[in-house]
C-alpha atoms as a PDB file:
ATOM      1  CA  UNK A   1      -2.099  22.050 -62.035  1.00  0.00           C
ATOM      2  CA  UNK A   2      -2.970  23.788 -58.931  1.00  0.00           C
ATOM      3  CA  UNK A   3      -4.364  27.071 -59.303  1.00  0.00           C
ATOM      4  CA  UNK A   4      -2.352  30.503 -59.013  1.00  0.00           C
ATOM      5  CA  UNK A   5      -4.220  31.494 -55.855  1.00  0.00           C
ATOM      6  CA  UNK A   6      -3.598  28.534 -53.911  1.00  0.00           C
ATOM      7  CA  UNK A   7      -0.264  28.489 -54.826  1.00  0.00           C
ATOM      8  CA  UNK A   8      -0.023  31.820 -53.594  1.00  0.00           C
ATOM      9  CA  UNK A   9      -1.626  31.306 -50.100  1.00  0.00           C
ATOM     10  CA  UNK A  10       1.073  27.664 -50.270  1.00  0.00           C
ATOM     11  CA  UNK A  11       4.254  30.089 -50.069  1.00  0.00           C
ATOM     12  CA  UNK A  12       3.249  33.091 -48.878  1.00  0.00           C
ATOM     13  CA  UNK A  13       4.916  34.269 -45.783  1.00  0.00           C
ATOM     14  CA  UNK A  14       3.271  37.034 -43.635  1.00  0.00           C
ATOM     15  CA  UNK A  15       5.864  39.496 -41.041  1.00  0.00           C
ATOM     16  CA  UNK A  16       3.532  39.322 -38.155  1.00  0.00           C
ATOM     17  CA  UNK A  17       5.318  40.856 -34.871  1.00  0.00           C
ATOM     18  CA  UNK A  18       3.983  40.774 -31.367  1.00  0.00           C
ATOM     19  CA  UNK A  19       0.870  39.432 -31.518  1.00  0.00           C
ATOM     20  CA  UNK A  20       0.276  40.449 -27.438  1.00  0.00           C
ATOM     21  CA  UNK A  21       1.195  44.171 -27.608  1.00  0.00           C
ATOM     22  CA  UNK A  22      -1.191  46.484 -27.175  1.00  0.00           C
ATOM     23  CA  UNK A  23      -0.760  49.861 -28.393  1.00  0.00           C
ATOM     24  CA  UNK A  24      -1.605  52.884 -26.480  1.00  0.00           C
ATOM     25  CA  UNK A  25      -3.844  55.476 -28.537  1.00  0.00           C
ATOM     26  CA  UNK A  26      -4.688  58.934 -28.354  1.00  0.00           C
ATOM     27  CA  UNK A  27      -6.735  60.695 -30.009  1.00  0.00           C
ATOM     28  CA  UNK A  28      -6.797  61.116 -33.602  1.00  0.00           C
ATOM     29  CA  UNK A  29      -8.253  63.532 -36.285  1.00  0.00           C
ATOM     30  CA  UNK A  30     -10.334  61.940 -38.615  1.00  0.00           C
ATOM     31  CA  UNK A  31     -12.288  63.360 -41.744  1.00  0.00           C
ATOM     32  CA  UNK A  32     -14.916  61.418 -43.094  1.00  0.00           C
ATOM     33  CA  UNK A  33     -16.210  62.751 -46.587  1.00  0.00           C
ATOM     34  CA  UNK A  34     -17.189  60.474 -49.849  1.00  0.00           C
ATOM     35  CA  UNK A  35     -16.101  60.565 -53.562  1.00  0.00           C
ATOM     36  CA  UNK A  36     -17.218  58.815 -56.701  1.00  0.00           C
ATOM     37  CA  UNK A  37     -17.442  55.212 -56.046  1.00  0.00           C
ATOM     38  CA  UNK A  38     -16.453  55.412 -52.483  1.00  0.00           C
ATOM     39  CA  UNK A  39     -19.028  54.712 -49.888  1.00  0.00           C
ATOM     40  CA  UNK A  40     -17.139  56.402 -46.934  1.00  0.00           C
ATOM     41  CA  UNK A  41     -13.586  57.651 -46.785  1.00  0.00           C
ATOM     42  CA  UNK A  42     -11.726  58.499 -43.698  1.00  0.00           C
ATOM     43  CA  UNK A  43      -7.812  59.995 -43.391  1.00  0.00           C
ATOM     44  CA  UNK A  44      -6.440  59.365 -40.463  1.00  0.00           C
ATOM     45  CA  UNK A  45      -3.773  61.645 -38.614  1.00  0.00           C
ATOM     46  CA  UNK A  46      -2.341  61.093 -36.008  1.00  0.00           C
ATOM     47  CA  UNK A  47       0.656  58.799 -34.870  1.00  0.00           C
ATOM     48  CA  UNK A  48      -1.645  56.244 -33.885  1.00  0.00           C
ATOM     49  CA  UNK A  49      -5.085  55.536 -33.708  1.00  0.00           C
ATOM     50  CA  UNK A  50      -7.888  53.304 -34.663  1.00  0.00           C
ATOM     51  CA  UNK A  51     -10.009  52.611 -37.919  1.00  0.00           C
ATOM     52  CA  UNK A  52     -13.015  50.793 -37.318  1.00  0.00           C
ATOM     53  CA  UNK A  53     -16.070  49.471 -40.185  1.00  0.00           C
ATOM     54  CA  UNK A  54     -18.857  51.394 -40.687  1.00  0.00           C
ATOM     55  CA  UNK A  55     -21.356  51.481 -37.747  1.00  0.00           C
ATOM     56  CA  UNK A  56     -18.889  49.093 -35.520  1.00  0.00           C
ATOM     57  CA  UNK A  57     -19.584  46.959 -33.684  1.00  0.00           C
ATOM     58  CA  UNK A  58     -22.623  47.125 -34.635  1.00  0.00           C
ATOM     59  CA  UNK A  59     -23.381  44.943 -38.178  1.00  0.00           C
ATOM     60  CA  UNK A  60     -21.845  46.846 -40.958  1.00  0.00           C
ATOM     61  CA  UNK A  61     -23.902  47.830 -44.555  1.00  0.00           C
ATOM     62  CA  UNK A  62     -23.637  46.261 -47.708  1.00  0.00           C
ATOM     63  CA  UNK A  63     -22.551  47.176 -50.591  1.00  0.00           C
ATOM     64  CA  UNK A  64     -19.383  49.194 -48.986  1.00  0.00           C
ATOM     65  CA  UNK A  65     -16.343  50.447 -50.609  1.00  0.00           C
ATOM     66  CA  UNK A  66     -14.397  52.721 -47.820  1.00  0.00           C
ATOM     67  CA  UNK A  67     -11.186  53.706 -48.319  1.00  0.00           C
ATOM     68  CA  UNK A  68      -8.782  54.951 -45.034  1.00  0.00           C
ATOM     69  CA  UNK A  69      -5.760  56.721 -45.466  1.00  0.00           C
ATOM     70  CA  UNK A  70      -3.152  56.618 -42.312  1.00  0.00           C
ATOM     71  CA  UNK A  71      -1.011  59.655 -42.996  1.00  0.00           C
ATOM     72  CA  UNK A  72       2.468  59.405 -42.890  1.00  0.00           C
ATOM     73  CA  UNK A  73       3.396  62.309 -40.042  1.00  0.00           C
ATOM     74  CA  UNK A  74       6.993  62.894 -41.046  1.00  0.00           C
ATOM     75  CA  UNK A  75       9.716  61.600 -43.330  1.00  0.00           C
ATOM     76  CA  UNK A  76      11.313  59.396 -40.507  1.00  0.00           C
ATOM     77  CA  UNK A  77       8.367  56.944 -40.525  1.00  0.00           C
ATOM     78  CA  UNK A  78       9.433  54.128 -42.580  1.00  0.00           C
ATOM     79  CA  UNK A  79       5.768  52.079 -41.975  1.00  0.00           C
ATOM     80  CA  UNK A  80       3.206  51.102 -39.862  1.00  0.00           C
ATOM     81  CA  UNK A  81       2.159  48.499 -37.501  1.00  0.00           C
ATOM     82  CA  UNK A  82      -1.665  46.778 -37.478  1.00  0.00           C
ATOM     83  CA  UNK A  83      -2.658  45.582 -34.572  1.00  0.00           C
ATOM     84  CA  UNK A  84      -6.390  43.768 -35.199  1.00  0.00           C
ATOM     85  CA  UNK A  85      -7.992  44.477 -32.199  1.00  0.00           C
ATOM     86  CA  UNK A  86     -11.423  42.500 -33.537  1.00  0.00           C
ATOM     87  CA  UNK A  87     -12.288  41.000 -36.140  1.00  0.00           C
ATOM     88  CA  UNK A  88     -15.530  39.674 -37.578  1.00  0.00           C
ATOM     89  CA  UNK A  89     -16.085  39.813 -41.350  1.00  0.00           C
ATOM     90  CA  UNK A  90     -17.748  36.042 -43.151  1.00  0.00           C
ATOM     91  CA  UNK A  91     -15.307  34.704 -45.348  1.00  0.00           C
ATOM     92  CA  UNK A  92     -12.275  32.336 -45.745  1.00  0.00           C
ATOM     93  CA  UNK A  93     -10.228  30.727 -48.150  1.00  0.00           C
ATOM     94  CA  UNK A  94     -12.442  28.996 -50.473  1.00  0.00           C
ATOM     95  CA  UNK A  95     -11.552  25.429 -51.992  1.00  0.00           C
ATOM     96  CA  UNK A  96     -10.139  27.299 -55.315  1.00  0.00           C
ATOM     97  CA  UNK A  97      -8.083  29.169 -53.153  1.00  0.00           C
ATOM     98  CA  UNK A  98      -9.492  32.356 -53.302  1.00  0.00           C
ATOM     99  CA  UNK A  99      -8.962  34.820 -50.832  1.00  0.00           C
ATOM    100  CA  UNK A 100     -11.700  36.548 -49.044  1.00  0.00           C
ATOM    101  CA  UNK A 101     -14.109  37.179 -52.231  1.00  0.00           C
ATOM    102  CA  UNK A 102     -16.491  38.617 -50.486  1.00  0.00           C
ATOM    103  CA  UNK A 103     -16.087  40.831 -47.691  1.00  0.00           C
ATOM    104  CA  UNK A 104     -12.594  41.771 -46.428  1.00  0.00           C
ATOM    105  CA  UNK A 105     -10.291  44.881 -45.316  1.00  0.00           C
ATOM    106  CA  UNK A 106      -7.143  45.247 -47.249  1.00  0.00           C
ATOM    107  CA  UNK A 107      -3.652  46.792 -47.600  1.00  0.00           C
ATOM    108  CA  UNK A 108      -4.386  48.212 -50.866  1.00  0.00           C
ATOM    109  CA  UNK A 109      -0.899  48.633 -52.345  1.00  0.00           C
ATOM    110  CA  UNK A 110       0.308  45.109 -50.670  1.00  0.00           C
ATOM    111  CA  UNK A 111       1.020  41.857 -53.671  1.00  0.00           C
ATOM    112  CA  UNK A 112       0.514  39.180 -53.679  1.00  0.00           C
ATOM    113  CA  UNK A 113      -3.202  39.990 -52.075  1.00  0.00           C
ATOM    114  CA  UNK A 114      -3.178  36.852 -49.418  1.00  0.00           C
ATOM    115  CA  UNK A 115      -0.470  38.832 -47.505  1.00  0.00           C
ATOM    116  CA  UNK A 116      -2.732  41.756 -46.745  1.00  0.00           C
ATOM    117  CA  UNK A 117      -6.097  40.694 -47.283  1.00  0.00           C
ATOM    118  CA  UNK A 118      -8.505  39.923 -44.402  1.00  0.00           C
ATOM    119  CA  UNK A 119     -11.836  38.463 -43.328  1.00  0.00           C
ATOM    120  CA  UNK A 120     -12.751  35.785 -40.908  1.00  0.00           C
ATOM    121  CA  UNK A 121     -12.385  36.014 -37.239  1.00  0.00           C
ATOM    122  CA  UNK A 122      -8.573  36.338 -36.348  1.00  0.00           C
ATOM    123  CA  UNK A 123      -8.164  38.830 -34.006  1.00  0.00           C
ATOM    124  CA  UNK A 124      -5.466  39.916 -32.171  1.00  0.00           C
ATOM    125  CA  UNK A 125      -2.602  39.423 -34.748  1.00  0.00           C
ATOM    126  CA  UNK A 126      -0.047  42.169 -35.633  1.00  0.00           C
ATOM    127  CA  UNK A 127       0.839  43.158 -38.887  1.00  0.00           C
ATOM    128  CA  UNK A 128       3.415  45.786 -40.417  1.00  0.00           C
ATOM    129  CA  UNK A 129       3.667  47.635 -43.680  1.00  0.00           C
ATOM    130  CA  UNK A 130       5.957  50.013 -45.226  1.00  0.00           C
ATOM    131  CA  UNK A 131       5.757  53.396 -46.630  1.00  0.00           C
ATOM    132  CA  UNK A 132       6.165  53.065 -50.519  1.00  0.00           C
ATOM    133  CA  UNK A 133       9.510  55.705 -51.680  1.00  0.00           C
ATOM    134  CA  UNK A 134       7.898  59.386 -51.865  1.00  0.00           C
ATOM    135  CA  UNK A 135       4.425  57.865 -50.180  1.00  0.00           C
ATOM    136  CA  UNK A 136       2.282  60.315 -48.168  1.00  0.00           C
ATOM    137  CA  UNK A 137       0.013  57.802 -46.852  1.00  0.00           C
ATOM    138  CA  UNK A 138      -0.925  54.123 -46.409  1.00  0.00           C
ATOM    139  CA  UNK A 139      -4.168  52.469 -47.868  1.00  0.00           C
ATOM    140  CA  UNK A 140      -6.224  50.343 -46.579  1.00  0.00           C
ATOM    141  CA  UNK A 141      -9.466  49.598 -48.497  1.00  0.00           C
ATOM    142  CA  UNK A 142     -12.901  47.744 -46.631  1.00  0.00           C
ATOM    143  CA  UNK A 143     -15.681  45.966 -49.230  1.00  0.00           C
ATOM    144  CA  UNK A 144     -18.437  44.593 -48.136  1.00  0.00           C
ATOM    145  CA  UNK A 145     -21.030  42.939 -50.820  1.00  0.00           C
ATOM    146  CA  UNK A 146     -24.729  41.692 -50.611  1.00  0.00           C
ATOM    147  CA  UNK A 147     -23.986  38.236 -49.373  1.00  0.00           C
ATOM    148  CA  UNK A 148     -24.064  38.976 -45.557  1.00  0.00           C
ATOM    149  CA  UNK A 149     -22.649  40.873 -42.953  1.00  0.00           C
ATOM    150  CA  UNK A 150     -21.080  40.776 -39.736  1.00  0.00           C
ATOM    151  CA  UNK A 151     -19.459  43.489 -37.126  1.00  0.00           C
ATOM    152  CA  UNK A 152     -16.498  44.133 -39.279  1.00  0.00           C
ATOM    153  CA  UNK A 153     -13.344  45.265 -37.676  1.00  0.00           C
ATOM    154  CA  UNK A 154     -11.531  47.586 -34.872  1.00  0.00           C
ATOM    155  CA  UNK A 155      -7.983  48.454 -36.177  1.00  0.00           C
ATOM    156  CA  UNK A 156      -5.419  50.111 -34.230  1.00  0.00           C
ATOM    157  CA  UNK A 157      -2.167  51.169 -35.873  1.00  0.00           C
ATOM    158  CA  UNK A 158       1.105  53.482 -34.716  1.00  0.00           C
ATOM    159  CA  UNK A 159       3.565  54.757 -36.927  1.00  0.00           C
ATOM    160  CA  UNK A 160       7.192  52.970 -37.163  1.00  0.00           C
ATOM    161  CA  UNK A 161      10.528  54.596 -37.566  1.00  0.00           C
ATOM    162  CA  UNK A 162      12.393  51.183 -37.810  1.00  0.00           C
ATOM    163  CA  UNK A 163      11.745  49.112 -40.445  1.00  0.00           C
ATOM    164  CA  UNK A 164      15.431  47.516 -41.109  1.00  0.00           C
ATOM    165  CA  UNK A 165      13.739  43.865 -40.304  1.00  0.00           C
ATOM    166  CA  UNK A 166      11.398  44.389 -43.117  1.00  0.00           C
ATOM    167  CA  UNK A 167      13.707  45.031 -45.434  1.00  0.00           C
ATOM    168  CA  UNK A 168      12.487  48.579 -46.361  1.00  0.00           C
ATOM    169  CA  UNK A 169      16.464  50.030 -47.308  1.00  0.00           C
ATOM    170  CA  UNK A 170      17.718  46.821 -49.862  1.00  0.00           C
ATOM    171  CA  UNK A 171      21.249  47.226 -50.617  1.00  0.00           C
ATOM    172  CA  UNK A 172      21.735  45.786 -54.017  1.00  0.00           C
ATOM    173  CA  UNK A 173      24.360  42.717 -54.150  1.00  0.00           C
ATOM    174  CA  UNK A 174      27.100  42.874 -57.168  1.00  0.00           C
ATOM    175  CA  UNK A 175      26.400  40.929 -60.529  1.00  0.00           C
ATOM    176  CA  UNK A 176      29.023  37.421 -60.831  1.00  0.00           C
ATOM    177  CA  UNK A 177      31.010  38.114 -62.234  1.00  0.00           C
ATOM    178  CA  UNK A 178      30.476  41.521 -62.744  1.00  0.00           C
ATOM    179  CA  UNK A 179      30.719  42.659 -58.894  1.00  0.00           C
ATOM    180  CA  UNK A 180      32.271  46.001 -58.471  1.00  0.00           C
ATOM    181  CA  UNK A 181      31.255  46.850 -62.027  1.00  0.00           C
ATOM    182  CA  UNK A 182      27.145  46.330 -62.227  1.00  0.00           C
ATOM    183  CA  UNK A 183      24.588  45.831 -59.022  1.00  0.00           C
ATOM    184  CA  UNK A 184      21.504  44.282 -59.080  1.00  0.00           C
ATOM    185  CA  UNK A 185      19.246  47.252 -59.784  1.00  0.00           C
ATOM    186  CA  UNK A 186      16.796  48.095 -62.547  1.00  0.00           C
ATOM    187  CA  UNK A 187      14.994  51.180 -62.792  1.00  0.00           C
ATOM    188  CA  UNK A 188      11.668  51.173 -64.594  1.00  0.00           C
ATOM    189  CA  UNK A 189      10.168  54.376 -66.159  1.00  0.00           C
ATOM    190  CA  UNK A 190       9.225  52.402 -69.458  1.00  0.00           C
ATOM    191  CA  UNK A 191       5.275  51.979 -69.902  1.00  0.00           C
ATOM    192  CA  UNK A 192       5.214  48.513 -70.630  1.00  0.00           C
ATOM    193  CA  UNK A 193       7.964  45.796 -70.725  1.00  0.00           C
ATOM    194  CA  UNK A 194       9.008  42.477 -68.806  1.00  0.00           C
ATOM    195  CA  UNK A 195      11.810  42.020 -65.830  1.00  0.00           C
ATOM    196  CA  UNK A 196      13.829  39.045 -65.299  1.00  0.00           C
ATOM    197  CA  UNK A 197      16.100  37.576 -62.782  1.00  0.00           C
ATOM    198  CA  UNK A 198      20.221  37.549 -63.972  1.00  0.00           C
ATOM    199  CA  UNK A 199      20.988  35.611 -66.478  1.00  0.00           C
ATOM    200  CA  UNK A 200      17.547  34.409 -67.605  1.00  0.00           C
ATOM    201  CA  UNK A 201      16.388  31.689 -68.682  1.00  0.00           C
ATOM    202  CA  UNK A 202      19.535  30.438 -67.660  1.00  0.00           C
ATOM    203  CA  UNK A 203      20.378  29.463 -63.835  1.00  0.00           C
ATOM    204  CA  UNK A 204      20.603  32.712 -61.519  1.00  0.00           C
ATOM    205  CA  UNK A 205      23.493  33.222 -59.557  1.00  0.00           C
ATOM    206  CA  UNK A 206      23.680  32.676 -55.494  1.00  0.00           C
ATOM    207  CA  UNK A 207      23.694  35.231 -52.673  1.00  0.00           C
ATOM    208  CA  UNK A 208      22.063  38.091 -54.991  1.00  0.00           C
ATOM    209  CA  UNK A 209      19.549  40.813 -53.672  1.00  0.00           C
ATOM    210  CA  UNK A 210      17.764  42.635 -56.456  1.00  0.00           C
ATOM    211  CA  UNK A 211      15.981  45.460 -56.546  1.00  0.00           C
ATOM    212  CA  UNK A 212      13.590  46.402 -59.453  1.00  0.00           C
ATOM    213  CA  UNK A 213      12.036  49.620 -58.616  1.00  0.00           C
ATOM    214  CA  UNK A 214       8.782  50.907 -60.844  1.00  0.00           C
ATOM    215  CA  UNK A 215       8.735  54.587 -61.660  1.00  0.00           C
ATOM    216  CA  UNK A 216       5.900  56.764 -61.233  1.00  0.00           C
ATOM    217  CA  UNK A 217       6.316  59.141 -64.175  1.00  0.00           C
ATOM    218  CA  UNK A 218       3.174  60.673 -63.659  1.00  0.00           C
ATOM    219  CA  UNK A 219       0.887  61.172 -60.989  1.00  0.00           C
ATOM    220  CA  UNK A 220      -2.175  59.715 -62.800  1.00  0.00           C
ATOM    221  CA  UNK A 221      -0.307  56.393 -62.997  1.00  0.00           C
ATOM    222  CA  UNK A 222      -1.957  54.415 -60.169  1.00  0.00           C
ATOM    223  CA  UNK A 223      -0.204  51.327 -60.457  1.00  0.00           C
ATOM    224  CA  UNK A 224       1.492  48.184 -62.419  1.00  0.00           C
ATOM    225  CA  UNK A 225      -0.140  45.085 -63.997  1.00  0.00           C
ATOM    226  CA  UNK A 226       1.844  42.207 -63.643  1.00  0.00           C
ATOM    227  CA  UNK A 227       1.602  38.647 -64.941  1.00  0.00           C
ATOM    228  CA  UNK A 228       4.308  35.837 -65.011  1.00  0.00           C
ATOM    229  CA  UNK A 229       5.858  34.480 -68.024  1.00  0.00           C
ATOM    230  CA  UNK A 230       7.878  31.575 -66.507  1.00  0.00           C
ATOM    231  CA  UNK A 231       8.423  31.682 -62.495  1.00  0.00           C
ATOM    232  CA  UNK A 232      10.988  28.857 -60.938  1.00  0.00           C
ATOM    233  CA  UNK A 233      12.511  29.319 -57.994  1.00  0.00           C
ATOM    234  CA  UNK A 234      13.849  27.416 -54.859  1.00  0.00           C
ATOM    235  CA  UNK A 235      10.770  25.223 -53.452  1.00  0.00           C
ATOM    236  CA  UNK A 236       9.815  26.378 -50.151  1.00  0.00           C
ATOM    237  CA  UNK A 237      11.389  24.664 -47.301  1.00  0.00           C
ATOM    238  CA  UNK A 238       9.343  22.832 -44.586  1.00  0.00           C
ATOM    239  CA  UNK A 239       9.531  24.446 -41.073  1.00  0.00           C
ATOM    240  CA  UNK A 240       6.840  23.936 -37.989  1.00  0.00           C
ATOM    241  CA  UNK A 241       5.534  27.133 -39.106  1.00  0.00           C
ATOM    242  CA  UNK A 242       4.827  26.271 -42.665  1.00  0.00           C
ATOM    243  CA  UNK A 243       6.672  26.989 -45.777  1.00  0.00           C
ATOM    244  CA  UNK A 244       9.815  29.106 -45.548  1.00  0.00           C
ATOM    245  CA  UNK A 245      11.261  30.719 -48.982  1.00  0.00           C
ATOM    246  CA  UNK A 246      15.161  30.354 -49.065  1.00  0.00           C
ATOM    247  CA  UNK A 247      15.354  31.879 -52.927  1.00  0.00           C
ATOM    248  CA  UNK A 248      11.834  34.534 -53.304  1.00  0.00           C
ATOM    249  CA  UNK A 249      10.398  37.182 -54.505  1.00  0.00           C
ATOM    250  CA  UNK A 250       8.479  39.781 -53.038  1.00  0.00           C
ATOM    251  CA  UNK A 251       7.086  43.070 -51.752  1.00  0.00           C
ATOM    252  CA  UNK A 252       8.769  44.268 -49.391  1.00  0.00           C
ATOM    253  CA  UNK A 253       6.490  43.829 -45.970  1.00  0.00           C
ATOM    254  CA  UNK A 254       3.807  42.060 -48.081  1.00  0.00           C
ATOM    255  CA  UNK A 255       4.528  38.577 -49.110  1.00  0.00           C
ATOM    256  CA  UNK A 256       6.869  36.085 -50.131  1.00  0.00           C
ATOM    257  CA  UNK A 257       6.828  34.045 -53.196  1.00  0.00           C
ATOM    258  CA  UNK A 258       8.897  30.636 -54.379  1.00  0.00           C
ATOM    259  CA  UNK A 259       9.173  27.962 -56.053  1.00  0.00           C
ATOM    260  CA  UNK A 260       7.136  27.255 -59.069  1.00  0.00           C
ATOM    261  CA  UNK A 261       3.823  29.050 -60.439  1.00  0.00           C
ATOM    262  CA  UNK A 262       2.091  31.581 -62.359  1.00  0.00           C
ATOM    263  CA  UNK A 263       0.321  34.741 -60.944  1.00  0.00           C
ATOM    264  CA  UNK A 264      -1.274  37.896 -62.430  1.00  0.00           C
ATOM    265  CA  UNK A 265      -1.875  40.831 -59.963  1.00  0.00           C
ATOM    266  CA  UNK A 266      -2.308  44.662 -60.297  1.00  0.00           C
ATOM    267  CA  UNK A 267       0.501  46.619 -57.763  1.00  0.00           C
ATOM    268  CA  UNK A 268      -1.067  49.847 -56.560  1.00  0.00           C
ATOM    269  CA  UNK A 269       1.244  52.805 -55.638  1.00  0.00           C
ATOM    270  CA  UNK A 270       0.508  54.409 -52.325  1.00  0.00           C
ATOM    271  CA  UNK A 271      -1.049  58.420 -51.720  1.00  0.00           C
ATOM    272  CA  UNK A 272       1.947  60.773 -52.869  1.00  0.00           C
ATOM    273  CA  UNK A 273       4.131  57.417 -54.319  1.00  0.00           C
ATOM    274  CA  UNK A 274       7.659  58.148 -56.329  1.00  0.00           C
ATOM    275  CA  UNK A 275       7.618  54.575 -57.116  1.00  0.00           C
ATOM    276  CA  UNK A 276       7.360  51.105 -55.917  1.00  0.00           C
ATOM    277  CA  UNK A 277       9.750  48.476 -55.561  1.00  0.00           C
ATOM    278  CA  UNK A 278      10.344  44.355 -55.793  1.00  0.00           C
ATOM    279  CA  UNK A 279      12.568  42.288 -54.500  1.00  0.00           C
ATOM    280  CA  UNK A 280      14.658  39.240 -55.415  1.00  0.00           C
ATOM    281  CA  UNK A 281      16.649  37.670 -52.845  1.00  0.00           C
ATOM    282  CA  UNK A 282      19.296  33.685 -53.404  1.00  0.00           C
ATOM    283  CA  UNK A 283      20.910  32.348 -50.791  1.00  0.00           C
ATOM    284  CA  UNK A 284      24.295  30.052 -51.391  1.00  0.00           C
ATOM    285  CA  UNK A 285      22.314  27.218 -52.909  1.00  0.00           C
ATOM    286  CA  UNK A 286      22.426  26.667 -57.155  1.00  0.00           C
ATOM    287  CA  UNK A 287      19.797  28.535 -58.510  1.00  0.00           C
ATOM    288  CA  UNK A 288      17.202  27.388 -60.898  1.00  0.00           C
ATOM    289  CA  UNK A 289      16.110  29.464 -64.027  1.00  0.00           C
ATOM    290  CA  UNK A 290      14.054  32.394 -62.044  1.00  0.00           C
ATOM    291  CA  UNK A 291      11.707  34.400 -63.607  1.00  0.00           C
ATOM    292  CA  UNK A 292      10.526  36.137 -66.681  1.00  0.00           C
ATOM    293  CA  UNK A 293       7.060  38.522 -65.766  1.00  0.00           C
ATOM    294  CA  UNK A 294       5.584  41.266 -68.303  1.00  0.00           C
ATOM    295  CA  UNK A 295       4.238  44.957 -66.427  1.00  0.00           C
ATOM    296  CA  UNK A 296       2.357  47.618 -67.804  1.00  0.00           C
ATOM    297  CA  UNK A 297       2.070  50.866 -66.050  1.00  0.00           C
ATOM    298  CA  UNK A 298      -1.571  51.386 -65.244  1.00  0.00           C
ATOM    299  CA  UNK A 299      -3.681  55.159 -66.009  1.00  0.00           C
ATOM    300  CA  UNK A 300      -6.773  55.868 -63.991  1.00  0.00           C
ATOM    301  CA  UNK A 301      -7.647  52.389 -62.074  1.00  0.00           C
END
């Protein structure tokens, strides 16, 4: 059996936009102060601006853990776009299919981690993410270990008030044959549990968007454990551009997951989150069983 990561980084999709534009920044208000187990911190404000690694572009320290907030500015933004300016931080995709174990800068909220994890040395790609319901501010989170070092990264990011191509505002399809009576939405506020796709184990229906959204009853929650029980969708489809997911399941602006696998992963709510949410999408192909996965909502990470 192939291992969970690899599968992962098999049928992952990634939303990159234009991987040419350059964004125009002014200047931006950053405050740099440190807390217990952070090495640097840094909040940025501004509607764009640039986060760079400590002492860039110069080599950057080991043994970092920085956290960077981009501030959302007003309730219009819906996300933000990455633009990586530079990057140089040693690592890859190992042969187990590991992502980045050593050094890396990451979307801290984003699942599965491939989709917004990033070392190596590709530069000039554009990313987006979206604001989490209720979130005042977007994550990002740089480690660096003893292993080696390199210049790290120059990131410059703008704030997005369109985000309909990333599905950020899922309409929820009807239930067969239940439509007009029941929609495809579950609301989570329990502690611990499992979701499921309709119908489960048995086939799930076509053309169905689901939402599952994870409440956060309390502001010390800091996010949801998750861990598959049986996962079976579509298989990815073969395209020039890799594998495309007809039937998935995903995080909005993070990743895309099909066809068959197992996964365990820890979903972090944003600065200021209400809740976070998953999707399941079908298209008008038979589906297969779908998916069973257990949560638990997650104190003090």
């Amino acid at each position: 059996m192939r291992s969970t990561v690899s599968l992962v980084a098999s049928f992952i999709c990634i939303l990159i936009g234009d991987c040419t534009a350059q964004l125009k920044t002014d200047a931006v208000k950053i405050k740099t102060n440190s807390s217990k187990g952070i090495s640097c911190y840094s909040r940025l404000e501004g509607e764009e601006g640039v986060l760079e690694s400590p002492n860039y572009p110069s080599d950057y320290p080991s043994n970092q853990d920085c956290n960077y907030d981009i501030v959302r500015t007003s309730s219009s933004v819906c996300g933000i776009r990455l633009y990586i300016e530079d990057l140089n931080i040693p690592g890859s995709i190992t042969k187990g299919g590991d992502v980045c174990v050593n050094d890396y800068i990451a979307v801290e909220s984003c699942v599965p981690e491939g989709g917004a994890r990033f070392c190596g040395n590709d530069s000039g790609i554009s990313h987006h993410y979206n604001f989490q319901p209720g979130a005042t501010a977007i994550r990002l989170f740089f480690h660096s270990d003893s292993s080696g070092s390199g210049r790290g990264f120059r990131i410059k990011y703008k704030m997005v008030e369109d985000c309909s191509s990333y599905f950020y505002d899922i309409v929820p399809s009807g239930i067969p044959p239940l439509v007009g009576s029941a929609t495809c939405f579950t609301r989570i506020s329990e502690p611990s549990g499992t979701i499921n796709t309709p119908y489960h184990p048995k086939n799930y229906p076509e053309n169905l968007d689901c939402v599952y959204q994870f409440v956060r009853t309390n502001p010390n929650l800091c996010g949801v454990r998750m861990k598959t029980i049986k996962f079976e969708l579509q298989s990815p489809m073969d395209t020039p551009f890799g594998g495309a997911c007809s039937d998935f399941f995903h995080m909005p602006s993070c990743g895309f997951l099909c066809g068959k696998m197992e996964f365990s992963w820890f979903a972090r709510y944003q600065p200021g989150a209400t809740s976070l949410e998953f999707h399941f999408h079908s298209d008008e192909s038979t589906g297969l069983s779908g998916f069973l996965i257990s949560f638990e909502q997650v104190y003090n990470c």
